[in-house]
C-alpha atoms as a PDB file:
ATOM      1  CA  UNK A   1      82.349 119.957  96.061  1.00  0.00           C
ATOM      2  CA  UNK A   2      86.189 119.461  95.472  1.00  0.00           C
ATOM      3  CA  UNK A   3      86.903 115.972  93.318  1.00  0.00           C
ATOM      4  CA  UNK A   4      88.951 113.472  95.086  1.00  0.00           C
ATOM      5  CA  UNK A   5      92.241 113.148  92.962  1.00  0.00           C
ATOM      6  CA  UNK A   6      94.112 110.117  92.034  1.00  0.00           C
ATOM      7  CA  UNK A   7      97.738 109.532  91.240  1.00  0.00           C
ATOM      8  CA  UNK A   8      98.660 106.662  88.376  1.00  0.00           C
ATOM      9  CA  UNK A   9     101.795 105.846  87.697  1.00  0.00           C
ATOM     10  CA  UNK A  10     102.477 103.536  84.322  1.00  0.00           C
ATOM     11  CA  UNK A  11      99.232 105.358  83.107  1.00  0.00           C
ATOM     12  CA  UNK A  12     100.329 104.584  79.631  1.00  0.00           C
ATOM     13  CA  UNK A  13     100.149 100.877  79.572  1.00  0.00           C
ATOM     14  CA  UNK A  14      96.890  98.377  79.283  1.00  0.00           C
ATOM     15  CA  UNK A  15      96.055  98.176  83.233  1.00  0.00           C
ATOM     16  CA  UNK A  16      96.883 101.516  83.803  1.00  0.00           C
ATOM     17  CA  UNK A  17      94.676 102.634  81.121  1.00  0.00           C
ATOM     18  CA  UNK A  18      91.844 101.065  82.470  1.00  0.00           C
ATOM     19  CA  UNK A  19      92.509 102.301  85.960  1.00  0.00           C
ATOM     20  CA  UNK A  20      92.087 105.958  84.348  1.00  0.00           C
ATOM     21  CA  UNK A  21      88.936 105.174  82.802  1.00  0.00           C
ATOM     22  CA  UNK A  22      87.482 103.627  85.980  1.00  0.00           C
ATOM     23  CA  UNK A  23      88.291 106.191  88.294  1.00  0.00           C
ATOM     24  CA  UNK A  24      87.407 108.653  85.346  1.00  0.00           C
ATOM     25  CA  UNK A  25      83.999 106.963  85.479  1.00  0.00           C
ATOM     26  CA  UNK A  26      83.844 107.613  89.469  1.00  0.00           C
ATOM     27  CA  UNK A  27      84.623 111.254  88.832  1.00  0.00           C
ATOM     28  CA  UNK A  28      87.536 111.386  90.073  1.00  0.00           C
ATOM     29  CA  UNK A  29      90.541 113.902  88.980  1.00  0.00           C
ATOM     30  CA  UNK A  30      93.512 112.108  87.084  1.00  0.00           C
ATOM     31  CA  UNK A  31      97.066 112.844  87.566  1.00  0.00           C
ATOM     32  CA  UNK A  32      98.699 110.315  85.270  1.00  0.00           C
ATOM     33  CA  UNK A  33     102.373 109.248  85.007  1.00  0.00           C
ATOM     34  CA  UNK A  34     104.354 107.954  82.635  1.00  0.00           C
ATOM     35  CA  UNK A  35     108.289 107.397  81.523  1.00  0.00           C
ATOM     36  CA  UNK A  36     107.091 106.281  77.753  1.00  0.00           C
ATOM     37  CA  UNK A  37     105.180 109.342  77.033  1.00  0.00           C
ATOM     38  CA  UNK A  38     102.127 111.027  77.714  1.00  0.00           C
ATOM     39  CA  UNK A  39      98.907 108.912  77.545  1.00  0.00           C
ATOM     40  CA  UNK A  40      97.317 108.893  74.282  1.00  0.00           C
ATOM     41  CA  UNK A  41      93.824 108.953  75.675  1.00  0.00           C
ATOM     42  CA  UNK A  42      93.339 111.606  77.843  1.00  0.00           C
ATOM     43  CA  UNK A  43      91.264 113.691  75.001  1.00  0.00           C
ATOM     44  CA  UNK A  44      88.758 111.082  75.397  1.00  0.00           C
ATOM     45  CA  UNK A  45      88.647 110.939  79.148  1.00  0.00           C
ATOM     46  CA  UNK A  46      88.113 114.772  78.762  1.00  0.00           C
ATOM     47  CA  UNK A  47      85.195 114.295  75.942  1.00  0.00           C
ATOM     48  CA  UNK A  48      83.454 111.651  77.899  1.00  0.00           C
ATOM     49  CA  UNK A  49      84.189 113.261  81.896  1.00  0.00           C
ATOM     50  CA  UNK A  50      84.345 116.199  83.492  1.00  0.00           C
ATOM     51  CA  UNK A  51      87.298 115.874  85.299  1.00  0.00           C
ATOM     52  CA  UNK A  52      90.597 117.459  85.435  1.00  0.00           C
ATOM     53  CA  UNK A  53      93.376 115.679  84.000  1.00  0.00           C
ATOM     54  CA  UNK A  54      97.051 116.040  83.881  1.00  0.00           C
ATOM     55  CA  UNK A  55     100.265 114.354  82.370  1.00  0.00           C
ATOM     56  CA  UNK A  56     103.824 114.103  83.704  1.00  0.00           C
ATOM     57  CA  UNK A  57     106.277 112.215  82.157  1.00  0.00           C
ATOM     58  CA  UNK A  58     108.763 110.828  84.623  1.00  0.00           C
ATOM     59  CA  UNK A  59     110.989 108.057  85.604  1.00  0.00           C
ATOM     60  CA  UNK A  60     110.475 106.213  88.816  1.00  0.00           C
ATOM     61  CA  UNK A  61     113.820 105.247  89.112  1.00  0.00           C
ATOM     62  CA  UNK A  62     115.497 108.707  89.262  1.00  0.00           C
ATOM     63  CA  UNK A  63     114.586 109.975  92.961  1.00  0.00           C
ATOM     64  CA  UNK A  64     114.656 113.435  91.667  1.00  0.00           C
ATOM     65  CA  UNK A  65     112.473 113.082  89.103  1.00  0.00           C
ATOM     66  CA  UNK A  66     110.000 111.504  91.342  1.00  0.00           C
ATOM     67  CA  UNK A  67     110.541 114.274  94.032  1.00  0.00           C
ATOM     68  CA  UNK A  68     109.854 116.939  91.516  1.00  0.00           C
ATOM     69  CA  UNK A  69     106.754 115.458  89.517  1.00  0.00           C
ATOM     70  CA  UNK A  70     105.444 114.990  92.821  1.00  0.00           C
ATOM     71  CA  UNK A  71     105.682 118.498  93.837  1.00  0.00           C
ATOM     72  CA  UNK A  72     104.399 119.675  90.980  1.00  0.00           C
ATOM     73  CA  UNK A  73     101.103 117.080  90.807  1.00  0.00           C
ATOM     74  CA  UNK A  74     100.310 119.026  94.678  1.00  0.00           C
ATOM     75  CA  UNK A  75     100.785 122.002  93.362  1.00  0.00           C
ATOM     76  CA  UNK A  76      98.509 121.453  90.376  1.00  0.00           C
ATOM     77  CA  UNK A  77      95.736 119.804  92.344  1.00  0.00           C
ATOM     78  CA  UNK A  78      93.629 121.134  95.595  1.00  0.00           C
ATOM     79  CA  UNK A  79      93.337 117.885  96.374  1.00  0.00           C
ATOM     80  CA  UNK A  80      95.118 114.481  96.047  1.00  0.00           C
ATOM     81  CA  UNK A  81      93.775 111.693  97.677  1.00  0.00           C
ATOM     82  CA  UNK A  82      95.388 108.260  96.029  1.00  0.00           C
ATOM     83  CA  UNK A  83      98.135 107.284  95.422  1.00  0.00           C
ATOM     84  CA  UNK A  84      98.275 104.029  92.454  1.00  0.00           C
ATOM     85  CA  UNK A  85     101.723 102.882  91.923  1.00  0.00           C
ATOM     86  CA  UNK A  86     101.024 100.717  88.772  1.00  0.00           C
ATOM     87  CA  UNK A  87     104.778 101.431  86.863  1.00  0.00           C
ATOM     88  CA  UNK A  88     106.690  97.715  86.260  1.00  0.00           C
ATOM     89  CA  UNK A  89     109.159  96.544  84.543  1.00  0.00           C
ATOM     90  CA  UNK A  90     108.705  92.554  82.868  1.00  0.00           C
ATOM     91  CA  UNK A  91     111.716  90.312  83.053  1.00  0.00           C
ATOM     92  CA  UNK A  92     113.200  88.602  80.395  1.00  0.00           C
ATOM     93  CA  UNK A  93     112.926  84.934  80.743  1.00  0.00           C
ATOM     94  CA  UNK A  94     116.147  83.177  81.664  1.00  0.00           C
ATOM     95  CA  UNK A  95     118.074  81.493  84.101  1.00  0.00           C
ATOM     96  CA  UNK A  96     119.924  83.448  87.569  1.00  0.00           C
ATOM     97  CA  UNK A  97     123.092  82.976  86.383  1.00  0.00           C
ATOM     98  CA  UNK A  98     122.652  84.188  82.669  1.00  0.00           C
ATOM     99  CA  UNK A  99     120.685  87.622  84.542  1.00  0.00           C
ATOM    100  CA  UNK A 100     123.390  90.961  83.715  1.00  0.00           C
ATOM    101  CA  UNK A 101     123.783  93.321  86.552  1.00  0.00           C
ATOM    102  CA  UNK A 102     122.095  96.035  84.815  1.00  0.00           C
ATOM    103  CA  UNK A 103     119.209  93.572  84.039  1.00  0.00           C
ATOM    104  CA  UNK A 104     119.342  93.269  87.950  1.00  0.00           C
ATOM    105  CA  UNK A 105     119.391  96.912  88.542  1.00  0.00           C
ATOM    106  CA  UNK A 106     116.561  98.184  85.837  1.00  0.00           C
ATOM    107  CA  UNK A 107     114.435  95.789  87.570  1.00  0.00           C
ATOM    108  CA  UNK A 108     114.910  96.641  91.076  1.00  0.00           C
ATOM    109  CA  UNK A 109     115.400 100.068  90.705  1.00  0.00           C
ATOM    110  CA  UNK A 110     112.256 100.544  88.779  1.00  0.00           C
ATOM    111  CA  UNK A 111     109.535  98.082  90.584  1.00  0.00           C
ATOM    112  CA  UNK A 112     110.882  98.095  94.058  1.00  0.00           C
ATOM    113  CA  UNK A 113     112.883 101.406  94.586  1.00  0.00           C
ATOM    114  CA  UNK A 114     110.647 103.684  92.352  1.00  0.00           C
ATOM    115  CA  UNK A 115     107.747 102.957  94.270  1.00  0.00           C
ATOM    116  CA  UNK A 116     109.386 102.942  97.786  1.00  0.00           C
ATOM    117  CA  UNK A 117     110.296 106.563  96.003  1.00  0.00           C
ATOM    118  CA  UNK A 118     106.923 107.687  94.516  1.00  0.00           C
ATOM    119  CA  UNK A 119     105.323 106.335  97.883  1.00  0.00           C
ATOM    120  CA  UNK A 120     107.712 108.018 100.111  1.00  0.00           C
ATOM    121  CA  UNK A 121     106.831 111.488  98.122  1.00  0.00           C
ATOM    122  CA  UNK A 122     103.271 111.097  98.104  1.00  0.00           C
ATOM    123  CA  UNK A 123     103.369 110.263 102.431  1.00  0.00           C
ATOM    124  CA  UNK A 124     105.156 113.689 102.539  1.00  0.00           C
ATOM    125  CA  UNK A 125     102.462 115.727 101.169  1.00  0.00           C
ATOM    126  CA  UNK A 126      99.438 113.979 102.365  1.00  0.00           C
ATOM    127  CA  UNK A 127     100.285 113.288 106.179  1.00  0.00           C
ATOM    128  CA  UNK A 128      97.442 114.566 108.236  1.00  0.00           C
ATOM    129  CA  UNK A 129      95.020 113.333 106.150  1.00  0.00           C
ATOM    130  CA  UNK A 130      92.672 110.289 105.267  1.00  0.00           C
ATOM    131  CA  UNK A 131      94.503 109.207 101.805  1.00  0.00           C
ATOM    132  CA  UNK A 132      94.545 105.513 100.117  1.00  0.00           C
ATOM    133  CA  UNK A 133      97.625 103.874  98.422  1.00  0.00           C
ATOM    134  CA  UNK A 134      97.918 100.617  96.177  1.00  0.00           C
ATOM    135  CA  UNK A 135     101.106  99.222  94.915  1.00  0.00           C
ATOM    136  CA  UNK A 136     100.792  96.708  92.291  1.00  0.00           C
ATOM    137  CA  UNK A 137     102.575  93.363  92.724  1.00  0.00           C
ATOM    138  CA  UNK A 138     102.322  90.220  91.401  1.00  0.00           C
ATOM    139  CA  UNK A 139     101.197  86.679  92.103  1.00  0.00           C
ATOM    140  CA  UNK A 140     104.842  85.766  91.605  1.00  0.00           C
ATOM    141  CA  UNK A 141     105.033  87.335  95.369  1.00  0.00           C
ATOM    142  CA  UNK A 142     103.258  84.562  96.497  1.00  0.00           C
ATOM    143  CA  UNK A 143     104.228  81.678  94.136  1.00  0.00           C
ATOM    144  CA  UNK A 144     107.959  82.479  92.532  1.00  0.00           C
ATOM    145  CA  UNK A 145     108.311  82.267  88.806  1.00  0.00           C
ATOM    146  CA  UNK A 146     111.471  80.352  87.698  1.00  0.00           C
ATOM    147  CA  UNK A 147     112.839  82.035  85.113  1.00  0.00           C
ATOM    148  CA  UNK A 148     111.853  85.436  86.230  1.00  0.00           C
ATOM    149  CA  UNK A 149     113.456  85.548  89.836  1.00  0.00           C
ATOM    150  CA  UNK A 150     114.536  89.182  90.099  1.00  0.00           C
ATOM    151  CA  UNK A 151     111.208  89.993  88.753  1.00  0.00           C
ATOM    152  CA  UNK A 152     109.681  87.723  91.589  1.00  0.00           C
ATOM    153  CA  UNK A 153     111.925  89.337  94.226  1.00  0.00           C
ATOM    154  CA  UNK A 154     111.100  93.065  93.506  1.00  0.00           C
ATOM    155  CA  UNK A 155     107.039  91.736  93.587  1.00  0.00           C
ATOM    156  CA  UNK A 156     107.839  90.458  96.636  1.00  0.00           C
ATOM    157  CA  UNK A 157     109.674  92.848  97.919  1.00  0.00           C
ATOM    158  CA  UNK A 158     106.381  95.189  97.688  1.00  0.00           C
ATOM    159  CA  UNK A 159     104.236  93.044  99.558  1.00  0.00           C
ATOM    160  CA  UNK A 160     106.959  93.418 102.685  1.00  0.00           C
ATOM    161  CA  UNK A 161     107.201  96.750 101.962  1.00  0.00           C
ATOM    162  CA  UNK A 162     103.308  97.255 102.035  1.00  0.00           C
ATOM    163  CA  UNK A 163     102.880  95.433 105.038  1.00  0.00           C
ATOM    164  CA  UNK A 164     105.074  97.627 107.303  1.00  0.00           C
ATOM    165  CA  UNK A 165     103.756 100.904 105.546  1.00  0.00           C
ATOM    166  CA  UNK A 166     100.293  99.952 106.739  1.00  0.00           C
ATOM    167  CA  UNK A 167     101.436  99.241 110.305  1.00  0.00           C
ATOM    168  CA  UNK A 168     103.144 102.800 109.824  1.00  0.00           C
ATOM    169  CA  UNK A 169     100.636 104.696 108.540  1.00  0.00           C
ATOM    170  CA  UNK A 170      97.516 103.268 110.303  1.00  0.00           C
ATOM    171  CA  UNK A 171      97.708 105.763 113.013  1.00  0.00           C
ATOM    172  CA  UNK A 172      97.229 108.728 110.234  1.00  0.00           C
ATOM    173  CA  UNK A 173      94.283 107.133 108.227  1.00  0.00           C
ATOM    174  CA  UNK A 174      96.209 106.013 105.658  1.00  0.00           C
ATOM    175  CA  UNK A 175      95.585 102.821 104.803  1.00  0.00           C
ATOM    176  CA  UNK A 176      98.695 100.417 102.143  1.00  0.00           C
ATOM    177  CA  UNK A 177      97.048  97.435 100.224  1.00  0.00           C
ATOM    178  CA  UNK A 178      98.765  95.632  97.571  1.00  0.00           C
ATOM    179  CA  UNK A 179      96.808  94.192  94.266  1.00  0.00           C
ATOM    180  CA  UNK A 180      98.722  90.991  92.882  1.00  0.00           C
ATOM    181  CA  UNK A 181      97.495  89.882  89.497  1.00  0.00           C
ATOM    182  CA  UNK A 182      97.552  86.580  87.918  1.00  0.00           C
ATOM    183  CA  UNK A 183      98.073  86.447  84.342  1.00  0.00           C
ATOM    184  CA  UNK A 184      96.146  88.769  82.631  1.00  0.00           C
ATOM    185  CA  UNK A 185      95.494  89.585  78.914  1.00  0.00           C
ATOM    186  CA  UNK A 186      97.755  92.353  78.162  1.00  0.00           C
ATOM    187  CA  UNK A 187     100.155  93.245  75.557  1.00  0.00           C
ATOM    188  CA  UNK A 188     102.667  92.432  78.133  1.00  0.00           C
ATOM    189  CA  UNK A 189     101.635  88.915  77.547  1.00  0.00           C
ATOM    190  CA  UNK A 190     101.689  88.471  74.029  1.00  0.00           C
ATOM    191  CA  UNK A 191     104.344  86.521  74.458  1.00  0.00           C
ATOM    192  CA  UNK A 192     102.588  83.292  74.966  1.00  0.00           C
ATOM    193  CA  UNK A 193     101.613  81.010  72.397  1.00  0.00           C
ATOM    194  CA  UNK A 194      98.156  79.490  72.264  1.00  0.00           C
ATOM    195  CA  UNK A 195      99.262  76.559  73.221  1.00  0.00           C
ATOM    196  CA  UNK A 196     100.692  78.147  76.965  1.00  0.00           C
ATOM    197  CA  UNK A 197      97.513  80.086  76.957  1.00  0.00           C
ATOM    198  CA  UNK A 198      95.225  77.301  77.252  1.00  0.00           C
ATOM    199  CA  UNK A 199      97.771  75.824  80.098  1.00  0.00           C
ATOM    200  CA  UNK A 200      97.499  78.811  81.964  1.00  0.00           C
ATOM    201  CA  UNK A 201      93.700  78.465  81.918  1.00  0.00           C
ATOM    202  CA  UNK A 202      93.348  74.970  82.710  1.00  0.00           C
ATOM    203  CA  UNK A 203      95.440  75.709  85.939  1.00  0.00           C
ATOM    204  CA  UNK A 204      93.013  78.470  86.536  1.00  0.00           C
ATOM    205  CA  UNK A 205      89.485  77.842  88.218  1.00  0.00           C
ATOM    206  CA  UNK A 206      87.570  80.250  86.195  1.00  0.00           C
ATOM    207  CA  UNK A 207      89.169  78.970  82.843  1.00  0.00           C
ATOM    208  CA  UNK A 208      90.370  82.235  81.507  1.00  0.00           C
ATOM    209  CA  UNK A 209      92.746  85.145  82.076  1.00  0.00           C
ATOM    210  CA  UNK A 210      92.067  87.813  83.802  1.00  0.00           C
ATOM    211  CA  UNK A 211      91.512  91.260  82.393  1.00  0.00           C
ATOM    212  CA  UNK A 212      92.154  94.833  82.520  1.00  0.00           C
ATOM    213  CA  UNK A 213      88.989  95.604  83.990  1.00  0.00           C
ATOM    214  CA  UNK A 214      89.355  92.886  86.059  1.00  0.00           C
ATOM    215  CA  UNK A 215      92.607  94.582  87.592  1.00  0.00           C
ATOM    216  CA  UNK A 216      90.939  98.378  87.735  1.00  0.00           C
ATOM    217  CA  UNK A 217      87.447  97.403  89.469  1.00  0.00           C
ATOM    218  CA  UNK A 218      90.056  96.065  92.636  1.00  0.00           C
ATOM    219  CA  UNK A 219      91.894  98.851  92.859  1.00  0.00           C
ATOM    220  CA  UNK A 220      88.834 100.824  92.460  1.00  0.00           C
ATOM    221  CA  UNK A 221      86.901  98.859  95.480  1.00  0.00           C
ATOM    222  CA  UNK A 222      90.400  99.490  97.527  1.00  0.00           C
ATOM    223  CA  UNK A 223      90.562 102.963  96.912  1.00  0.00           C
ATOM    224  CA  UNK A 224      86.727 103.511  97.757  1.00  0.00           C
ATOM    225  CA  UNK A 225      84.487 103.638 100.793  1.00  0.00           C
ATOM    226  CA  UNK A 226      84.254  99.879 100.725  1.00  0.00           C
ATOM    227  CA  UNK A 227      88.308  99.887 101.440  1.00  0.00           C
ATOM    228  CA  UNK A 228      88.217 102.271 104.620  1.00  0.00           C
ATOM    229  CA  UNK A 229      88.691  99.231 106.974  1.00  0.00           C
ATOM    230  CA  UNK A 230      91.347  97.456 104.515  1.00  0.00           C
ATOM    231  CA  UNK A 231      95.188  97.903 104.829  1.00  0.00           C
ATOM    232  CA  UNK A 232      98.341  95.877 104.832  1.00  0.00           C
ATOM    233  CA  UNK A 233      96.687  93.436 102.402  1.00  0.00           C
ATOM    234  CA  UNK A 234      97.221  91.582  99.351  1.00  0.00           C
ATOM    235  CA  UNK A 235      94.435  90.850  96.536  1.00  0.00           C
ATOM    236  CA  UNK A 236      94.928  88.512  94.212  1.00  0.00           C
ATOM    237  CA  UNK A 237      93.707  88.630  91.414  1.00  0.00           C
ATOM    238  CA  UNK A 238      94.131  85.200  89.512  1.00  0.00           C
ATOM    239  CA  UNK A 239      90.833  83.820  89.640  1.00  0.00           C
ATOM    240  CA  UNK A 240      92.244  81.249  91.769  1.00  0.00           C
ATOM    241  CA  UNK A 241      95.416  80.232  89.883  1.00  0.00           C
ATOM    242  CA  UNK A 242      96.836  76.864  91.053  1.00  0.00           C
ATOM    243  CA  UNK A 243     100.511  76.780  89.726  1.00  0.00           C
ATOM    244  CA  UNK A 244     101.779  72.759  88.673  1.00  0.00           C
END
């Protein structure tokens, strides 16, 4: 029986990490993405599952890089089946009108127009066939983050942009959902103090933050059986985050 195969993009960082082990776990084949540098774990996916799994470093900003990793991941793999666009840039914190136009730029081009692109590639090869895709956004879509409004903007941007793909690609069993995390314990978030933790908790119905495999086990239930008769949705993941 051929393995389903699953595209991650931003494989290198804390979520996507844990999306590779989960679909690892569900046997599925791993193409895995990265501009930093290939993952530093796939040895141990490879120890513990026995699954085929393949780096490519790329940028999802340059359309041509995108075009050709994703030529090459179909040519590498008999099958590819998902499609996890999990690459993001952070903002740093600041007002609108102290934001540089290259600040403006890295962050579009890189969580709004590199997964249009990787998206776009992925549609060409698997048209005429059942396939899954989740883009990861934010729950900044939904509530805004002052301080972080070009972030907020490309977030949101992706839940517009999943929401007509669905309607698009309905017709060809393909089916667009969006995950939107809340604040979840990740290096990316080191940046709080203890003090803006415990805020962030209290505001939070289930006290805590969220976690990597928190993040993974809904793309996961998106990407499987259970998410045939989902598209053009958003899942939040916040355990109920109530912004002041």
């Amino acid at each position: 029986m051929i393995k389903k195969t699953v595209i991650i993009t931003g494989a290198s960082g804390d979520i996507g990490k844990e999306i590779a082990y989960k679909f690892a776990k569900e046997n599925y084949n791993l193409a895995l993405c990265s501009n930093v540098h290939n993952v530093e774990y796939d040895d141990d996916l490879k120890e513990k599952y026995d699954i085929e799994i393949k780096n490519y470093k790329m940028d999802i900003s340059d359309y041509a890089q995108v075009e050709n990793v994703f030529n090459k991941i179909f040519a590498d793999f008999k099958s590819v089946d998902v499609l996890i666009c999990n690459a993001g840039k952070s903002e740093k914190r600041k007002l609108i009108m102290d934001v540089r136009n290259e600040e403006i730029d890295d962050i579009i081009d890189t969580n709004l127009k590199g997964t249009i692109a990787c998206t776009r590639e992925f549609v060409k090869h698997v048209m005429g066939k059942p396939a899954k895709i989740i883009l990861m956004s934010s729950f900044v879509a939904n509530y805004g983050c002052a301080c972080e409004s070009v972030y907020s903007a490309s977030k949101s941007g992706l839940i517009g942009f999943m929401k007509s793909l669905a309607n698009e690609l309905g017709n060809f069993e393909i089916t667009v959902n969006a995950v939107c995390p809340g604040f979840i314990d990740t290096k990316m978030n080191n940046n709080l103090t203890s003090a803006e933790k415990e805020d962030i908790e209290s505001m939070t119905p289930l006290q805590r933050l969220g976690t990597t495999t928190d993040v993974a086990e809904s793309v996961y239930f998106l990407a499987s059986d259970g998410g045939n008769f989902i598209t053009g949705q958003s899942i939040n993941v916040d355990g109920g985050y109530i912004p002041l």
